[in-house]
C-alpha atoms as a PDB file:
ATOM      1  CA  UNK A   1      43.823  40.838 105.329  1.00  0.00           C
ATOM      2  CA  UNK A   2      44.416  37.423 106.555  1.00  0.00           C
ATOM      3  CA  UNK A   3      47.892  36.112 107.457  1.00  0.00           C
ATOM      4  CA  UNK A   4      47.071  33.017 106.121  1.00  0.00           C
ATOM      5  CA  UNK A   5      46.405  34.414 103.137  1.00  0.00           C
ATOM      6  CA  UNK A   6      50.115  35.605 103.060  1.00  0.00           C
ATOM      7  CA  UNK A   7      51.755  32.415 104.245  1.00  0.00           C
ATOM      8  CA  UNK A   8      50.039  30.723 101.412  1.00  0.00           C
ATOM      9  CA  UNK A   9      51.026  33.365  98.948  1.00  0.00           C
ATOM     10  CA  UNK A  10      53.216  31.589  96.227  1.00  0.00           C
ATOM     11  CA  UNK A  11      55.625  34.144  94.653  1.00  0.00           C
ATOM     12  CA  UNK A  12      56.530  31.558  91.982  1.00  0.00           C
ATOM     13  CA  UNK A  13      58.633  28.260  91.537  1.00  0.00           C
ATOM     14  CA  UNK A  14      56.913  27.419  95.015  1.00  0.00           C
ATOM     15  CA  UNK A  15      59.221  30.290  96.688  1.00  0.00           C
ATOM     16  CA  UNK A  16      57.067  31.503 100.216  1.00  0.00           C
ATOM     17  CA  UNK A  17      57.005  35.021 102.216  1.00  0.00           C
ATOM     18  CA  UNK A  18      59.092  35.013 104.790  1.00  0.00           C
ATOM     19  CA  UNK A  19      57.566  35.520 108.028  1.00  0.00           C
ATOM     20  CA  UNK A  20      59.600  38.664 109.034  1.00  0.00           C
ATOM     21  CA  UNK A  21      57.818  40.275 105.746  1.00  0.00           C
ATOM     22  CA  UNK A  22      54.164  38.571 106.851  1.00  0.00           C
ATOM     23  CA  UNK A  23      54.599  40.187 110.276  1.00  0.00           C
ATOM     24  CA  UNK A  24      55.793  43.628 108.501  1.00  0.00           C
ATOM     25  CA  UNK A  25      52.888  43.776 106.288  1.00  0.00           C
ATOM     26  CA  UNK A  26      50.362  42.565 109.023  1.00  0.00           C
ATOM     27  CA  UNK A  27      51.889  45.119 111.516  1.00  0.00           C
ATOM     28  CA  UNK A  28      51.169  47.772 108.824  1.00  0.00           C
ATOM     29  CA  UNK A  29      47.780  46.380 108.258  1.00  0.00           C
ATOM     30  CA  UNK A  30      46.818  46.745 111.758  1.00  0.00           C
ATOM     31  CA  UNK A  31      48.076  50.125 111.487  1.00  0.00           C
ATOM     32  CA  UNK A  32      45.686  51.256 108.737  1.00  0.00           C
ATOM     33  CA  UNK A  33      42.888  49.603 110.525  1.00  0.00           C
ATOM     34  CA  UNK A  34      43.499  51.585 113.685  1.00  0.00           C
ATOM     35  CA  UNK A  35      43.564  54.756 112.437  1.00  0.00           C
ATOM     36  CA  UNK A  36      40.301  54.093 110.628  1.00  0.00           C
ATOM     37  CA  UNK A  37      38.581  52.743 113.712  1.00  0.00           C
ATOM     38  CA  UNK A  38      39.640  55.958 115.569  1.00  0.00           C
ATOM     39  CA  UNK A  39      38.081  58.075 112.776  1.00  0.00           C
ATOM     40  CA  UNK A  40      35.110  56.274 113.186  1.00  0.00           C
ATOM     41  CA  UNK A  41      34.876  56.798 116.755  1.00  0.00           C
ATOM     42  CA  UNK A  42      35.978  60.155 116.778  1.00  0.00           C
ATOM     43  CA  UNK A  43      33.229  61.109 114.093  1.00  0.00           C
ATOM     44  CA  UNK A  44      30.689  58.905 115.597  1.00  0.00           C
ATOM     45  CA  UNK A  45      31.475  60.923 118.823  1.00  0.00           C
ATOM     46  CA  UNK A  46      31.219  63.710 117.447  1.00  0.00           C
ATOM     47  CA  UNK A  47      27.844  63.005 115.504  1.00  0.00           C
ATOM     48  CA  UNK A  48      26.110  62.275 118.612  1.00  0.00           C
ATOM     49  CA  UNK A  49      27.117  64.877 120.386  1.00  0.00           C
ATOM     50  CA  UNK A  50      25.866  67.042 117.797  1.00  0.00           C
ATOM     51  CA  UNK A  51      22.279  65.167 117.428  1.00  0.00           C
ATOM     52  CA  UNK A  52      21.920  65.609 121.149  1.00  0.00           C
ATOM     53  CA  UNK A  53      23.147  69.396 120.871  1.00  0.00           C
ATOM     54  CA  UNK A  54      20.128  69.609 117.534  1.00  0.00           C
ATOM     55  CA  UNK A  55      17.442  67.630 119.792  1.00  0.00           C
ATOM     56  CA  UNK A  56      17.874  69.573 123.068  1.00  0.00           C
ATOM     57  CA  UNK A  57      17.685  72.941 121.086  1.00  0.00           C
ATOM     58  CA  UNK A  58      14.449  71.982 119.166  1.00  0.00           C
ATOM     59  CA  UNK A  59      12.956  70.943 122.395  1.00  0.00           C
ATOM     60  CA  UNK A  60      13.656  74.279 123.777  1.00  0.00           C
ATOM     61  CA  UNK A  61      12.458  76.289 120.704  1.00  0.00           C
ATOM     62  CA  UNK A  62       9.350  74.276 120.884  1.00  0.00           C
ATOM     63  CA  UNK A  63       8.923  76.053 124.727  1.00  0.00           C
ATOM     64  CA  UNK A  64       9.286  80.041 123.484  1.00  0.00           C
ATOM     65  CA  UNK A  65       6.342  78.940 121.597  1.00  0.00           C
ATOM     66  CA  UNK A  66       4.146  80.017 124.775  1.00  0.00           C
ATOM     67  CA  UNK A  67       6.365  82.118 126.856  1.00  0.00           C
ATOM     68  CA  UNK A  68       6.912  85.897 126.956  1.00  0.00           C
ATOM     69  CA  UNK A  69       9.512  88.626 125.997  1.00  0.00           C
ATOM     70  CA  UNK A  70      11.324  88.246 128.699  1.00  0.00           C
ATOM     71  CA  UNK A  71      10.828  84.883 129.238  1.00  0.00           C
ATOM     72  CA  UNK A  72      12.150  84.270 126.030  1.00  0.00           C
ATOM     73  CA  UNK A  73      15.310  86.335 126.685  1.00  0.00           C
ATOM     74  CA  UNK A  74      15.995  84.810 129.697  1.00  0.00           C
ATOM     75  CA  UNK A  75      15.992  81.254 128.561  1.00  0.00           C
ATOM     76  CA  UNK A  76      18.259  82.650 125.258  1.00  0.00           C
ATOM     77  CA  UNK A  77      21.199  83.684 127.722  1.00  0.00           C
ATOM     78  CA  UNK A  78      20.089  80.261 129.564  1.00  0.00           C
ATOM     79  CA  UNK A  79      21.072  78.068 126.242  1.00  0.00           C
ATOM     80  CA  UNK A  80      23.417  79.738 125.092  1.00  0.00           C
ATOM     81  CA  UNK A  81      25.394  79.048 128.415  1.00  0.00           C
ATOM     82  CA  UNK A  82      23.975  75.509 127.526  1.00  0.00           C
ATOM     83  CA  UNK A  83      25.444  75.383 124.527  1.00  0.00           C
ATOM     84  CA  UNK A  84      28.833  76.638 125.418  1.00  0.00           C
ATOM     85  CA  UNK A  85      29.192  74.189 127.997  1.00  0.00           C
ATOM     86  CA  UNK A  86      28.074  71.717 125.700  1.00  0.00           C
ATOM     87  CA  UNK A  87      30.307  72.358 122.905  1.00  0.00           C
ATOM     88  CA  UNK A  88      33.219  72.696 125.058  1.00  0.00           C
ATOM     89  CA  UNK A  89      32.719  69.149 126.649  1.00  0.00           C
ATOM     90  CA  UNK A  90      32.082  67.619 123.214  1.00  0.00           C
ATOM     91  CA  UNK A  91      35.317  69.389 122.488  1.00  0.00           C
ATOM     92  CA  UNK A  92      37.350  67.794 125.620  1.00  0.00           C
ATOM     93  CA  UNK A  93      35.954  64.496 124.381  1.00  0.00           C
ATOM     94  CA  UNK A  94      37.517  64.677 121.404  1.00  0.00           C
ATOM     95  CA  UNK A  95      40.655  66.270 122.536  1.00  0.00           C
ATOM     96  CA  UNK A  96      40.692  63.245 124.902  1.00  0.00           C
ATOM     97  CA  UNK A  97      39.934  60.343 122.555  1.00  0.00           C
ATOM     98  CA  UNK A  98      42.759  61.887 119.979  1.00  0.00           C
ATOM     99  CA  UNK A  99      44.961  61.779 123.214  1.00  0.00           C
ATOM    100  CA  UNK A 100      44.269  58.203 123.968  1.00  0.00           C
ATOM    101  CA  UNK A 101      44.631  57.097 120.157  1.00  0.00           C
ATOM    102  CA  UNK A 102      47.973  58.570 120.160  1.00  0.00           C
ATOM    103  CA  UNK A 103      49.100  57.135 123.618  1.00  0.00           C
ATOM    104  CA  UNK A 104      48.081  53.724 122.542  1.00  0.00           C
ATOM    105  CA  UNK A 105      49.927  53.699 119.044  1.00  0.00           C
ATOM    106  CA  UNK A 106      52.971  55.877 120.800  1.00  0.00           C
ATOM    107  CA  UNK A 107      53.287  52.946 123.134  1.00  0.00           C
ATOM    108  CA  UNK A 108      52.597  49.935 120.565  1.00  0.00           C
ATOM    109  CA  UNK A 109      55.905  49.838 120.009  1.00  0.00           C
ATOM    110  CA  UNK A 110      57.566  49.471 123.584  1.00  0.00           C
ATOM    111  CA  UNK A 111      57.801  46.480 125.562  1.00  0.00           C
ATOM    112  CA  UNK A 112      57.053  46.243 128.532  1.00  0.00           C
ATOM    113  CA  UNK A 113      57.715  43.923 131.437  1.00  0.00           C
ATOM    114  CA  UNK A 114      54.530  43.333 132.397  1.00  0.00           C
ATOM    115  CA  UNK A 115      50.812  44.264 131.678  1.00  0.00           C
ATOM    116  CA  UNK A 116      50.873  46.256 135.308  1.00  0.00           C
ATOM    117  CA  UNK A 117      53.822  48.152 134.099  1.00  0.00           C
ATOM    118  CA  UNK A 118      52.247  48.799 130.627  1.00  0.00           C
ATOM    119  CA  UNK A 119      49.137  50.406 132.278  1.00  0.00           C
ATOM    120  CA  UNK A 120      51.208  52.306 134.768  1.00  0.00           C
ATOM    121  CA  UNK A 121      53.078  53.968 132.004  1.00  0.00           C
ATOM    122  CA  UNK A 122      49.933  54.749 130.080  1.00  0.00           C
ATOM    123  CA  UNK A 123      48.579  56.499 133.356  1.00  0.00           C
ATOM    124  CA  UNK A 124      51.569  58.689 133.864  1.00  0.00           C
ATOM    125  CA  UNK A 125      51.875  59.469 129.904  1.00  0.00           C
ATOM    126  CA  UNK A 126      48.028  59.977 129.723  1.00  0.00           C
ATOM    127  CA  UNK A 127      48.414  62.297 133.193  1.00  0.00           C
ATOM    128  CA  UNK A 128      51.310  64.046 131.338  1.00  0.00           C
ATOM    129  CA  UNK A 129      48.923  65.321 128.502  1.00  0.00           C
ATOM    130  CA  UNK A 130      51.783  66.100 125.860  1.00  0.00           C
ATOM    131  CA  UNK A 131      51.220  68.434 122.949  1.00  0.00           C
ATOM    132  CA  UNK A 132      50.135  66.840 119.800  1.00  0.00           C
ATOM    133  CA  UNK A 133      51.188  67.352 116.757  1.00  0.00           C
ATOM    134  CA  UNK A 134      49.902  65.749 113.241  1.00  0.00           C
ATOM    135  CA  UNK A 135      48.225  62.633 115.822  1.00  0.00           C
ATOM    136  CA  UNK A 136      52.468  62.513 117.222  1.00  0.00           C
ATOM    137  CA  UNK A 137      52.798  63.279 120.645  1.00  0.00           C
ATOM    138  CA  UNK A 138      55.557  65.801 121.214  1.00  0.00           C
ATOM    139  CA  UNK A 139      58.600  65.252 123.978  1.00  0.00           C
ATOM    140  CA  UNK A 140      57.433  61.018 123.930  1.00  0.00           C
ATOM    141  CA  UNK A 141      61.585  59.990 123.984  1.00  0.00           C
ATOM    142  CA  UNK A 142      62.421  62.458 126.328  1.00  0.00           C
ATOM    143  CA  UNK A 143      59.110  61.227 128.647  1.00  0.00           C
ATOM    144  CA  UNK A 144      59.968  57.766 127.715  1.00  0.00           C
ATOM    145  CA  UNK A 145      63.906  57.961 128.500  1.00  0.00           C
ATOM    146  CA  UNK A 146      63.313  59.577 131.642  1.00  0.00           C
ATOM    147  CA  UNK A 147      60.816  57.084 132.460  1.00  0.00           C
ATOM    148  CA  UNK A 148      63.111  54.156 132.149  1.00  0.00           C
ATOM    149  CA  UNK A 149      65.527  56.215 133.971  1.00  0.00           C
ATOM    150  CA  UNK A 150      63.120  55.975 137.038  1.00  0.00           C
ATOM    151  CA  UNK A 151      62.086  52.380 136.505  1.00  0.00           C
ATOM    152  CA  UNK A 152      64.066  50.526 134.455  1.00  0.00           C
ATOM    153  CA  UNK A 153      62.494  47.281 135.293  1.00  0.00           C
ATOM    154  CA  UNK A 154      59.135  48.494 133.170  1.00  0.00           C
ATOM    155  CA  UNK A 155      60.788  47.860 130.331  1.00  0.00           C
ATOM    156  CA  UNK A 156      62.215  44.924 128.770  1.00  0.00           C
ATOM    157  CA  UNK A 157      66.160  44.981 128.143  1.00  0.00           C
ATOM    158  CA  UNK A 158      66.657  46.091 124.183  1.00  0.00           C
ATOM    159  CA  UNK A 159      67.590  42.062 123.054  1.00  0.00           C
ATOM    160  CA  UNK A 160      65.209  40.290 125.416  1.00  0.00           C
ATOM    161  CA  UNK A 161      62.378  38.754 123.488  1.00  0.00           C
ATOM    162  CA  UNK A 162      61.556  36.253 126.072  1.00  0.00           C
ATOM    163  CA  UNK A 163      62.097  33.588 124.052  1.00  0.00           C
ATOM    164  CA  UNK A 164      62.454  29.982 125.854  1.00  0.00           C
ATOM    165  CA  UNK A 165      65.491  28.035 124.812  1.00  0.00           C
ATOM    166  CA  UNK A 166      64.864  24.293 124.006  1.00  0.00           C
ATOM    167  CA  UNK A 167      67.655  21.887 124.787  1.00  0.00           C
ATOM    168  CA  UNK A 168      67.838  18.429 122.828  1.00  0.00           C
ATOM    169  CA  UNK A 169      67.781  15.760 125.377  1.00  0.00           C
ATOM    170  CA  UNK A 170      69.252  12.235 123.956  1.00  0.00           C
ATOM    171  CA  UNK A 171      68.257   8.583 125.592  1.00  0.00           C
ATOM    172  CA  UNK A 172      72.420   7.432 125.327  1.00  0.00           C
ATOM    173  CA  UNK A 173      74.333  10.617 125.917  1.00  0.00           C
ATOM    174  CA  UNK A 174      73.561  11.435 129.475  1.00  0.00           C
ATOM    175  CA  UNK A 175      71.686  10.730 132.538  1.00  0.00           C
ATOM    176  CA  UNK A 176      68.715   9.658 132.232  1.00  0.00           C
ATOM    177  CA  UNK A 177      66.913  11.438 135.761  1.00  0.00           C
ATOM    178  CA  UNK A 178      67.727  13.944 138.273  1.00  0.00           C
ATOM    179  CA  UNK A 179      69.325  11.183 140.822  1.00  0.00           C
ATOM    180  CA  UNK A 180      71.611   9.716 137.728  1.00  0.00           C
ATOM    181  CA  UNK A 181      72.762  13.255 137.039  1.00  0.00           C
ATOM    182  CA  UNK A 182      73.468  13.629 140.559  1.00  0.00           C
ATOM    183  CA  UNK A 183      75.147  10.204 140.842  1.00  0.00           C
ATOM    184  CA  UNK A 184      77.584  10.831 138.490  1.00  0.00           C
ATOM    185  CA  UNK A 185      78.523  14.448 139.367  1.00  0.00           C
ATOM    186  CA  UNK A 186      79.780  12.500 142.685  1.00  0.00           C
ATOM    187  CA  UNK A 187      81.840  10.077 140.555  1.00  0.00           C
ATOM    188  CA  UNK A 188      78.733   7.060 141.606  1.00  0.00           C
ATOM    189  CA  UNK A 189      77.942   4.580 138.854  1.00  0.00           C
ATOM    190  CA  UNK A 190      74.440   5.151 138.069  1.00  0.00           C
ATOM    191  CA  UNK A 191      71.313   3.161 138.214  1.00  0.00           C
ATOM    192  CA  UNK A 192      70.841   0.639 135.093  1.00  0.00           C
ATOM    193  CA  UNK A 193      67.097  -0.059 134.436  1.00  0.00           C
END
């Protein structure tokens, strides 16, 4: 979905979306999206694990073809060792990527001072490795409110959207320049042009 689509959206008698409800439904767009792109990359981890799991065994059945009893039983014990390792890793690598998909969406929502301090609190929530639960991570406001207890100047005060404040200047109000404005906070006429 486009958000142009949505700002050109005419609900009738030429009445608009208002942009708090664009971002809302954009923000919940992006949402969707995510999750989908993690199932992708979880399954498409997952599926080439597997094919490389399928090929290497093949391969190795392939090699009894010639060998002896023994032979034969030795190399069993030999990948089935194989394959336990293997299946545990491919199961860390999906215990990690479900980690890091729920770090990132946990922390969507926060802001952050700066990139630096984004990253840093990534590290120490990713180095925390809290339970999950339903793609949640368990104990995130009690690792988050200690966090800012530690550093509050990660995080960005609660009101501050660090949003510049224009000032209307006028041509017959006030000064004109810096040396004018200084000019006349001394009681000196200023400078005519």
């Amino acid at each position: 979905m486009k958000r142009e689509f949505l700002e050109g959206l005419d609900l009738g008698e030429g009445a608009k979306l208002p942009k708090s409800a664009i971002d809302a439904i954009m923000a919940e767009n992006g949402r969707d999206i995510e999750a989908k792109n993690n199932q992708i990359t979880t399954l498409t981890t997952e599926r080439d694990g597997l094919k490389e799991q399928l090929t290497t065994a093949n391969d190795t059945i392939k090699s009894y073809k010639d060998m002896d009893i023994e032979g034969v039983k030795a190399k069993a014990d030999e990948w089935e060792s194989k394959y336990n390792t293997d299946t545990q890793t491919l199961k860390d690598q999906l215990a990690a990527a479900e980690y890091g998909f729920a770090v990132k969406e946990a922390t969507a929502a926060l802001k952050f001072s700066s990139e630096s301090a984004r990253k840093a609190f990534v590290a120490d929530l990713t180095a925390k490795k809290l339970p999950i639960q339903e793609g949640k991570l368990l104990g995130l406001e009690d690792f988050t409110k200690t966090y800012q207890e530690t550093d509050p100047n990660a995080f960005l005060p609660e009101n501050d959207d660090k949003t510049p404040i224009a000032t209307k200047g006028g041509s017959g109000g006030g000064p004109a320049t810096g040396s004018d404005a200084l000019r006349a906070a001394f009681g000196l006429t200023t400078k005519k042009e």
